[in-house]
C-alpha atoms as a PDB file:
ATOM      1  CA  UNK A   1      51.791 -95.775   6.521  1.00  0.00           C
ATOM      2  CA  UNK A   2      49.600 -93.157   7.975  1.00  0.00           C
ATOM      3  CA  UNK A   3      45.847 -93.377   8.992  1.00  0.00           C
ATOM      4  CA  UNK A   4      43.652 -91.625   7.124  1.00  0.00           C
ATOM      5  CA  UNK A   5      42.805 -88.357   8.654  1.00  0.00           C
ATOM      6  CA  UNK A   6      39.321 -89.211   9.904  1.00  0.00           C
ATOM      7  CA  UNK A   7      36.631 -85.970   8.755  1.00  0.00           C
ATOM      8  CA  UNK A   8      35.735 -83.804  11.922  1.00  0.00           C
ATOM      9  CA  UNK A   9      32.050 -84.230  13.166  1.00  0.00           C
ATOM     10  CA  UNK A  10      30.359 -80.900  11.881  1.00  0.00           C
ATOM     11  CA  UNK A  11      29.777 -78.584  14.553  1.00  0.00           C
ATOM     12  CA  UNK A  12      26.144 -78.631  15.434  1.00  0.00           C
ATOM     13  CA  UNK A  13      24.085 -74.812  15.223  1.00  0.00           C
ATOM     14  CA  UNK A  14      23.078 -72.974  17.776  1.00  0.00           C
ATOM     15  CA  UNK A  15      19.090 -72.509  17.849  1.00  0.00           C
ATOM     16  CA  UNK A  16      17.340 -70.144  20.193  1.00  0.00           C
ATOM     17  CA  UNK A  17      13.735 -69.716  20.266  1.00  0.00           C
ATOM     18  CA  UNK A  18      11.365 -67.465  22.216  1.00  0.00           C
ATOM     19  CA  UNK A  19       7.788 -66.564  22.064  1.00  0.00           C
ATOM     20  CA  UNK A  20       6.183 -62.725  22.694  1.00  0.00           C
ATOM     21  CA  UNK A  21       2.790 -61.487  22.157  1.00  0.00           C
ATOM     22  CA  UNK A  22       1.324 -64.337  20.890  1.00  0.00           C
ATOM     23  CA  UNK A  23      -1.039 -68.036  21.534  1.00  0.00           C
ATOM     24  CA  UNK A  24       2.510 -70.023  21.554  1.00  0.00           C
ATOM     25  CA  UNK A  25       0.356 -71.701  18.765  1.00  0.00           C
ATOM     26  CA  UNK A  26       3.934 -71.638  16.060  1.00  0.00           C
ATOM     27  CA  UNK A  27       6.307 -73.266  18.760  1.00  0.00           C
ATOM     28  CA  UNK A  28       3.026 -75.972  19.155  1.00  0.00           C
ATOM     29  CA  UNK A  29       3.505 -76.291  15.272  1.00  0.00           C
ATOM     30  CA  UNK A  30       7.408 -76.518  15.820  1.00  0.00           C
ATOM     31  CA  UNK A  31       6.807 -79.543  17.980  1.00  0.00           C
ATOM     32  CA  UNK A  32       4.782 -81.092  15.246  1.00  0.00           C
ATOM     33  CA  UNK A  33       7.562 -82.085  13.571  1.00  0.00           C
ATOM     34  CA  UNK A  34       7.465 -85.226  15.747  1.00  0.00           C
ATOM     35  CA  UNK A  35       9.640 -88.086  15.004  1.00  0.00           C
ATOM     36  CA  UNK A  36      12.182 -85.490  12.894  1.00  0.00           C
ATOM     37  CA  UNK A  37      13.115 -84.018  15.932  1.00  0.00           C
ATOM     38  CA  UNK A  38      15.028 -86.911  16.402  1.00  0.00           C
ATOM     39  CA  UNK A  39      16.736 -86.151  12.743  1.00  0.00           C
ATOM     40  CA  UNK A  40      17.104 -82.232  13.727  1.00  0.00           C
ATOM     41  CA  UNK A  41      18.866 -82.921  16.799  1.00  0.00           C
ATOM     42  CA  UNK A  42      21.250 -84.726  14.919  1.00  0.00           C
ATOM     43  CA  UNK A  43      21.995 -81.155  13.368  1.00  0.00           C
ATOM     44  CA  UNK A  44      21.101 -78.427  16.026  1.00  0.00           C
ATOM     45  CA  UNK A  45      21.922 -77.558  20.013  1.00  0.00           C
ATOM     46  CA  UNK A  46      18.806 -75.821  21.147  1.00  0.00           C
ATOM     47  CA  UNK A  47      19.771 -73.091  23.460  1.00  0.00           C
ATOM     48  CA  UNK A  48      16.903 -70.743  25.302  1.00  0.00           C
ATOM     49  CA  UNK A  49      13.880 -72.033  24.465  1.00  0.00           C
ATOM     50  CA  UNK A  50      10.451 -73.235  26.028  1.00  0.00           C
ATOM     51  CA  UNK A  51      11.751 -76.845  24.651  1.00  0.00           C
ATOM     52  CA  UNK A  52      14.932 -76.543  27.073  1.00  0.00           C
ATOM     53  CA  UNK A  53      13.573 -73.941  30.209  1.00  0.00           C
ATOM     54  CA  UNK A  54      16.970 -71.986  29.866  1.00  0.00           C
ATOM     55  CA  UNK A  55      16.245 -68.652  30.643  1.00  0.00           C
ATOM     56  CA  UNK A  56      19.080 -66.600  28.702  1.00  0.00           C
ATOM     57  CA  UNK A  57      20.272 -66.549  25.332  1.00  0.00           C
ATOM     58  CA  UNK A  58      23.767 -67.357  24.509  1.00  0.00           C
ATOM     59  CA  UNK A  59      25.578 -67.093  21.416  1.00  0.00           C
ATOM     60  CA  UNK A  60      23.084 -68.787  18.514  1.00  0.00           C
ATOM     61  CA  UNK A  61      23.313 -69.308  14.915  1.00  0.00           C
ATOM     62  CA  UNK A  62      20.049 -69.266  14.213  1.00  0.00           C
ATOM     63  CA  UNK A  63      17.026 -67.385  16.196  1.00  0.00           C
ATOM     64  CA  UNK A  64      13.379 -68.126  15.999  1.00  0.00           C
ATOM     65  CA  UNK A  65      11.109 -65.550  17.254  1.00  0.00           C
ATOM     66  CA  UNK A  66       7.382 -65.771  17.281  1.00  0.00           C
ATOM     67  CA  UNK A  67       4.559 -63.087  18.326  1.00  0.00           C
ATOM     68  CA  UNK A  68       4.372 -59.479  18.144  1.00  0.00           C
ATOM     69  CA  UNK A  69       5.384 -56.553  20.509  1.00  0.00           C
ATOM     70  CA  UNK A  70       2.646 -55.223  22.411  1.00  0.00           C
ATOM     71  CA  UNK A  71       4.371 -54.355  26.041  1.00  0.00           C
ATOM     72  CA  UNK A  72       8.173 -52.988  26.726  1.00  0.00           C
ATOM     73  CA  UNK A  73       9.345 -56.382  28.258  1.00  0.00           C
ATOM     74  CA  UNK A  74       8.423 -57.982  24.585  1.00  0.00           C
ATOM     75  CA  UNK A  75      10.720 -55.037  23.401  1.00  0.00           C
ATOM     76  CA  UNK A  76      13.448 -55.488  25.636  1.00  0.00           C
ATOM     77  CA  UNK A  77      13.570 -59.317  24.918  1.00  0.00           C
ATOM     78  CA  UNK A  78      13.855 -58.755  21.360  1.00  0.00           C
ATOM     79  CA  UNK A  79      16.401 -56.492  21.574  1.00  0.00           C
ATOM     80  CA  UNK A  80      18.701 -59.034  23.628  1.00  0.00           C
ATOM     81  CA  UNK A  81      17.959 -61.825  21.764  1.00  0.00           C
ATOM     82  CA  UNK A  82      18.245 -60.172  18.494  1.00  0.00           C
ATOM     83  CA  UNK A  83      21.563 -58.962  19.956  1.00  0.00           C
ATOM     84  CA  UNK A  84      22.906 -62.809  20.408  1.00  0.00           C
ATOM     85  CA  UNK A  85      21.366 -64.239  17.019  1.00  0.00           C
ATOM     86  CA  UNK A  86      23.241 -64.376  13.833  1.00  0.00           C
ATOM     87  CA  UNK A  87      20.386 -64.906  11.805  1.00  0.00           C
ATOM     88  CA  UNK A  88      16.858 -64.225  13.292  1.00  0.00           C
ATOM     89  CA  UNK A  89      13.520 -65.343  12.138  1.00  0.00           C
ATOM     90  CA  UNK A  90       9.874 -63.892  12.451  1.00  0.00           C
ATOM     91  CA  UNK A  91       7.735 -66.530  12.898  1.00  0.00           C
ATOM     92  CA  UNK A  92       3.994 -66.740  12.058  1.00  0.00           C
ATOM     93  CA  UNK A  93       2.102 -63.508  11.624  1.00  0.00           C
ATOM     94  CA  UNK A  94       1.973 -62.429  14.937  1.00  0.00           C
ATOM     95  CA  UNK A  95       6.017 -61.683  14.785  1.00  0.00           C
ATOM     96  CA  UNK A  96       5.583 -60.480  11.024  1.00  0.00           C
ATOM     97  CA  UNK A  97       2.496 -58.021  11.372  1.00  0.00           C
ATOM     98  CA  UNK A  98       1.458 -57.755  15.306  1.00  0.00           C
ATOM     99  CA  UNK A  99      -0.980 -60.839  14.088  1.00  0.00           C
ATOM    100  CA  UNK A 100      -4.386 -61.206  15.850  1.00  0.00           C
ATOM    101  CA  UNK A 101      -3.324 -59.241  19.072  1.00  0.00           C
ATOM    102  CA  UNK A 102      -2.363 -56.089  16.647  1.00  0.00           C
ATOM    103  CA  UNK A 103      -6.395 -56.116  16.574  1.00  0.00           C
ATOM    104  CA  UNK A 104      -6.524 -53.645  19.221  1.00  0.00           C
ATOM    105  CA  UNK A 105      -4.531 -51.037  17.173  1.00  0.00           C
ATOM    106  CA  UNK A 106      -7.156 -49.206  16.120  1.00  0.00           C
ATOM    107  CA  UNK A 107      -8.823 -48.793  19.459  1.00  0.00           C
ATOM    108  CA  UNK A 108      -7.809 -46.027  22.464  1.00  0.00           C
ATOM    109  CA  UNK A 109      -5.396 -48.010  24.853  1.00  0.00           C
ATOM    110  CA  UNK A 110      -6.424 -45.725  27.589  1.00  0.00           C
ATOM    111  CA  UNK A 111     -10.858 -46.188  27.099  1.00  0.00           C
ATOM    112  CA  UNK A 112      -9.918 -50.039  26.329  1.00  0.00           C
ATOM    113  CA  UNK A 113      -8.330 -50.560  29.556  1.00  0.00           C
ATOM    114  CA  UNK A 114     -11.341 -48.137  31.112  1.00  0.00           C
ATOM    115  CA  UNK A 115     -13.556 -50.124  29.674  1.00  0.00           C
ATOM    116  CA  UNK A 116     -12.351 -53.805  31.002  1.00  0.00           C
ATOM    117  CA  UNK A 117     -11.298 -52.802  34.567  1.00  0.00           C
ATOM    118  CA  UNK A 118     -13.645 -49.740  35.478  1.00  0.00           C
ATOM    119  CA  UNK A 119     -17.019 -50.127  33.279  1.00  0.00           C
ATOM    120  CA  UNK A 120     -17.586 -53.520  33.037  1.00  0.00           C
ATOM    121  CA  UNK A 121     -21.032 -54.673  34.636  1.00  0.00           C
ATOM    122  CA  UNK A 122     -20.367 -56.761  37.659  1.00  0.00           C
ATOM    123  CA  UNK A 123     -17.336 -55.099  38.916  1.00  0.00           C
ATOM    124  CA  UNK A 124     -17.065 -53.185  42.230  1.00  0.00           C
ATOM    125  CA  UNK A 125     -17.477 -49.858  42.195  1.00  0.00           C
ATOM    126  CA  UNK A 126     -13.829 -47.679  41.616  1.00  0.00           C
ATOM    127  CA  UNK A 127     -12.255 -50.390  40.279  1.00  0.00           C
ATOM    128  CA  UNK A 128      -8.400 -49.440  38.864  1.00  0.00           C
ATOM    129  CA  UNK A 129      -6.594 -50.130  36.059  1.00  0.00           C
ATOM    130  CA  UNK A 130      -3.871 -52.637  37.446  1.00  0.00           C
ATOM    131  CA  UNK A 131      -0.410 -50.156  37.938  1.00  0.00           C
ATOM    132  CA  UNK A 132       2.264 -52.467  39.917  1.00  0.00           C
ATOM    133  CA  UNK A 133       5.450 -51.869  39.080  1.00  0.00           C
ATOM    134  CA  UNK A 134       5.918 -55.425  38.143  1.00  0.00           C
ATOM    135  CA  UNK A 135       4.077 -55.245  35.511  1.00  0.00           C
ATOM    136  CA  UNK A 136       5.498 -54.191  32.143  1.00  0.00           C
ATOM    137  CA  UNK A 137       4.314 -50.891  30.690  1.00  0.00           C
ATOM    138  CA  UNK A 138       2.007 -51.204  27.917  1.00  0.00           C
ATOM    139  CA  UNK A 139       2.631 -50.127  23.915  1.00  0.00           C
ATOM    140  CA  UNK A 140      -0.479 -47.961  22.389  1.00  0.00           C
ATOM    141  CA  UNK A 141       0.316 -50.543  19.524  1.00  0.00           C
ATOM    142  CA  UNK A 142       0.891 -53.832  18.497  1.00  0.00           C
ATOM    143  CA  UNK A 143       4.128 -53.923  16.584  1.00  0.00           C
ATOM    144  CA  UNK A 144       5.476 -56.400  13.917  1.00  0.00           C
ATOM    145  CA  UNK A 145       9.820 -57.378  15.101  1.00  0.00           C
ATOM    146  CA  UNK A 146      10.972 -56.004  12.139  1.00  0.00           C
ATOM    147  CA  UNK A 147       9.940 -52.416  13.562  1.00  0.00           C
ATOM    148  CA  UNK A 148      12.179 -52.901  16.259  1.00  0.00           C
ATOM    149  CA  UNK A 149      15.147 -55.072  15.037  1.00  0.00           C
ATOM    150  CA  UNK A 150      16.495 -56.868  11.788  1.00  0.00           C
ATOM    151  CA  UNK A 151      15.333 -59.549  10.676  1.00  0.00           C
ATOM    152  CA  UNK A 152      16.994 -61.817   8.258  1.00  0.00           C
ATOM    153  CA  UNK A 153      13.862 -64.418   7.275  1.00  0.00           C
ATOM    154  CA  UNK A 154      10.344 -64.800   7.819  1.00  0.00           C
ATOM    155  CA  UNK A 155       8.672 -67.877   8.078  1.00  0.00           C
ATOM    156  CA  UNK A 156       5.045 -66.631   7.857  1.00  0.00           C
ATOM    157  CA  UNK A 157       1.328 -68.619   8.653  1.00  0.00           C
ATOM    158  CA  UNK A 158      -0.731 -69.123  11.526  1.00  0.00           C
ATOM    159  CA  UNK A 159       1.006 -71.123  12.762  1.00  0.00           C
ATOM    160  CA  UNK A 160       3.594 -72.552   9.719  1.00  0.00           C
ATOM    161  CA  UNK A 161       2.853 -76.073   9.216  1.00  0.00           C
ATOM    162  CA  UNK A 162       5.632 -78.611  11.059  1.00  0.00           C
ATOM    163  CA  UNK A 163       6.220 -79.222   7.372  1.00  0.00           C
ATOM    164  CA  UNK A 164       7.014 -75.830   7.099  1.00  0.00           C
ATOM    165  CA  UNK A 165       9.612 -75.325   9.728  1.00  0.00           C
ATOM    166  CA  UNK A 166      11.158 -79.022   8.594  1.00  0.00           C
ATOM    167  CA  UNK A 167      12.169 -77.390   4.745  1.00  0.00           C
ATOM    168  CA  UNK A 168      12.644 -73.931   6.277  1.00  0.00           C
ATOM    169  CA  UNK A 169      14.967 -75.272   8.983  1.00  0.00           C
ATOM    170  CA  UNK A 170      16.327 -77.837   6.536  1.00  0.00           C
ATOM    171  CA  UNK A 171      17.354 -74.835   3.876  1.00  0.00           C
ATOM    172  CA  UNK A 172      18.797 -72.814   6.383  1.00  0.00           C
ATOM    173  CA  UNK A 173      21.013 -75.867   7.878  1.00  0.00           C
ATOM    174  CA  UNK A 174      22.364 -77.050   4.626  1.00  0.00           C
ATOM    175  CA  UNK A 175      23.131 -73.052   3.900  1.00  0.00           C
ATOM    176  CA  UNK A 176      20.494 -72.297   1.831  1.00  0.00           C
ATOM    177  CA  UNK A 177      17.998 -69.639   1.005  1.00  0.00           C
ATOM    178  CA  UNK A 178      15.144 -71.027   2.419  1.00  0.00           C
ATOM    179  CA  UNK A 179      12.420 -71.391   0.023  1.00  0.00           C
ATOM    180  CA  UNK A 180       8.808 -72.549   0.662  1.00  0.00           C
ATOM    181  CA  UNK A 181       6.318 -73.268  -1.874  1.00  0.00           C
ATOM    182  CA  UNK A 182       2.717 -72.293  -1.869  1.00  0.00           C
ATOM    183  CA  UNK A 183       1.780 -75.741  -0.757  1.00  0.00           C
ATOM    184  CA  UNK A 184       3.754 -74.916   2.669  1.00  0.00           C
ATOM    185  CA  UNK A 185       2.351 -71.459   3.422  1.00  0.00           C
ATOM    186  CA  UNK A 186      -1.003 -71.587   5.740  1.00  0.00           C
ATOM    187  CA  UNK A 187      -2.855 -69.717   7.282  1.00  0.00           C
ATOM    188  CA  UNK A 188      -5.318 -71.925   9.491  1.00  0.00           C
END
């Protein structure tokens, strides 16, 4: 008599997440999920993310992406984690419109960066815009992802409530559409 064939463990998903322009205020929300991060390990492998300190993104099922694009570094990350994401979501409004730090679209990059480094009362005399290599070049915008690269979902608020990455997370594991309902959308 044979054994009976014992069911393979399902293979755990891939999660990536990384923050851009932003307050880092929707991974805070992420980590609100508290004790059902115990349940959601159960299900997902996180791969680069603040939550793990790896630095590169490998292969991922599932990406979460939060803040906007306001500098060419933001747009270069995207791009490469985009690139190793099957499914990528824009999280919060800052990744799905440019957010609060899209504010400064309607103003002159150029006479706002005159204005803080060269104008401002109390500063020495001459003082220069900062130009080291080292830092990354500046947009004249503040640019939503979805500009740049696909995106598949967005999980929008500011931040989403930990309730609202548990269901959203929850669809998307059990192969769903996620779906929240207008008691999960904020906007704080």
């Amino acid at each position: 008599m044979m054994a009976p064939a014992m069911s393979p463990t399902p293979r755990k998903l891939k999660v990536a997440t990384v923050s851009l322009a932003g307050c880092f205020g929707c991974h805070m929300s992420f980590l609100d999920i508290d004790e059902r991060l115990f349940d959601l390990i159960e299900h997902i492998e996180f791969d680069r993310s603040p939550l793990t300190d790896i630095k590169q993104v490998g292969a991922c099922d599932i990406g979460l992406i939060e803040g906007g694009l306001c500098n060419a570094e933001n747009v270069q990350v995207l791009r490469e984690f985009r690139a190793h994401c099957k499914t990528l979501v824009a999280v919060g409004a800052c990744a799905i419109t440019g957010g609060l730090p899209a504010q400064r679209n309607h103003l002159d990059l150029g006479q706002l960066l005159t204005e803080v480094y060269r104008s401002r009362p109390g500063l020495s005399a001459g003082g220069a815009i900062p130009n080291d290599p080292e830092l990354p070049l500046l947009l004249n915008k503040v640019h939503p992802i979805r500009e740049v690269v696909h995106v598949d979902y967005s999980l929008p608020g500011c931040p989403p409530s930990a309730d609202a990455f548990w269901h959203f997370l929850s669809d998307l594991m059990a192969g769903r559409t996620p779906h929240l309902g207008h008691g999960l959308i904020h906007y704080d």
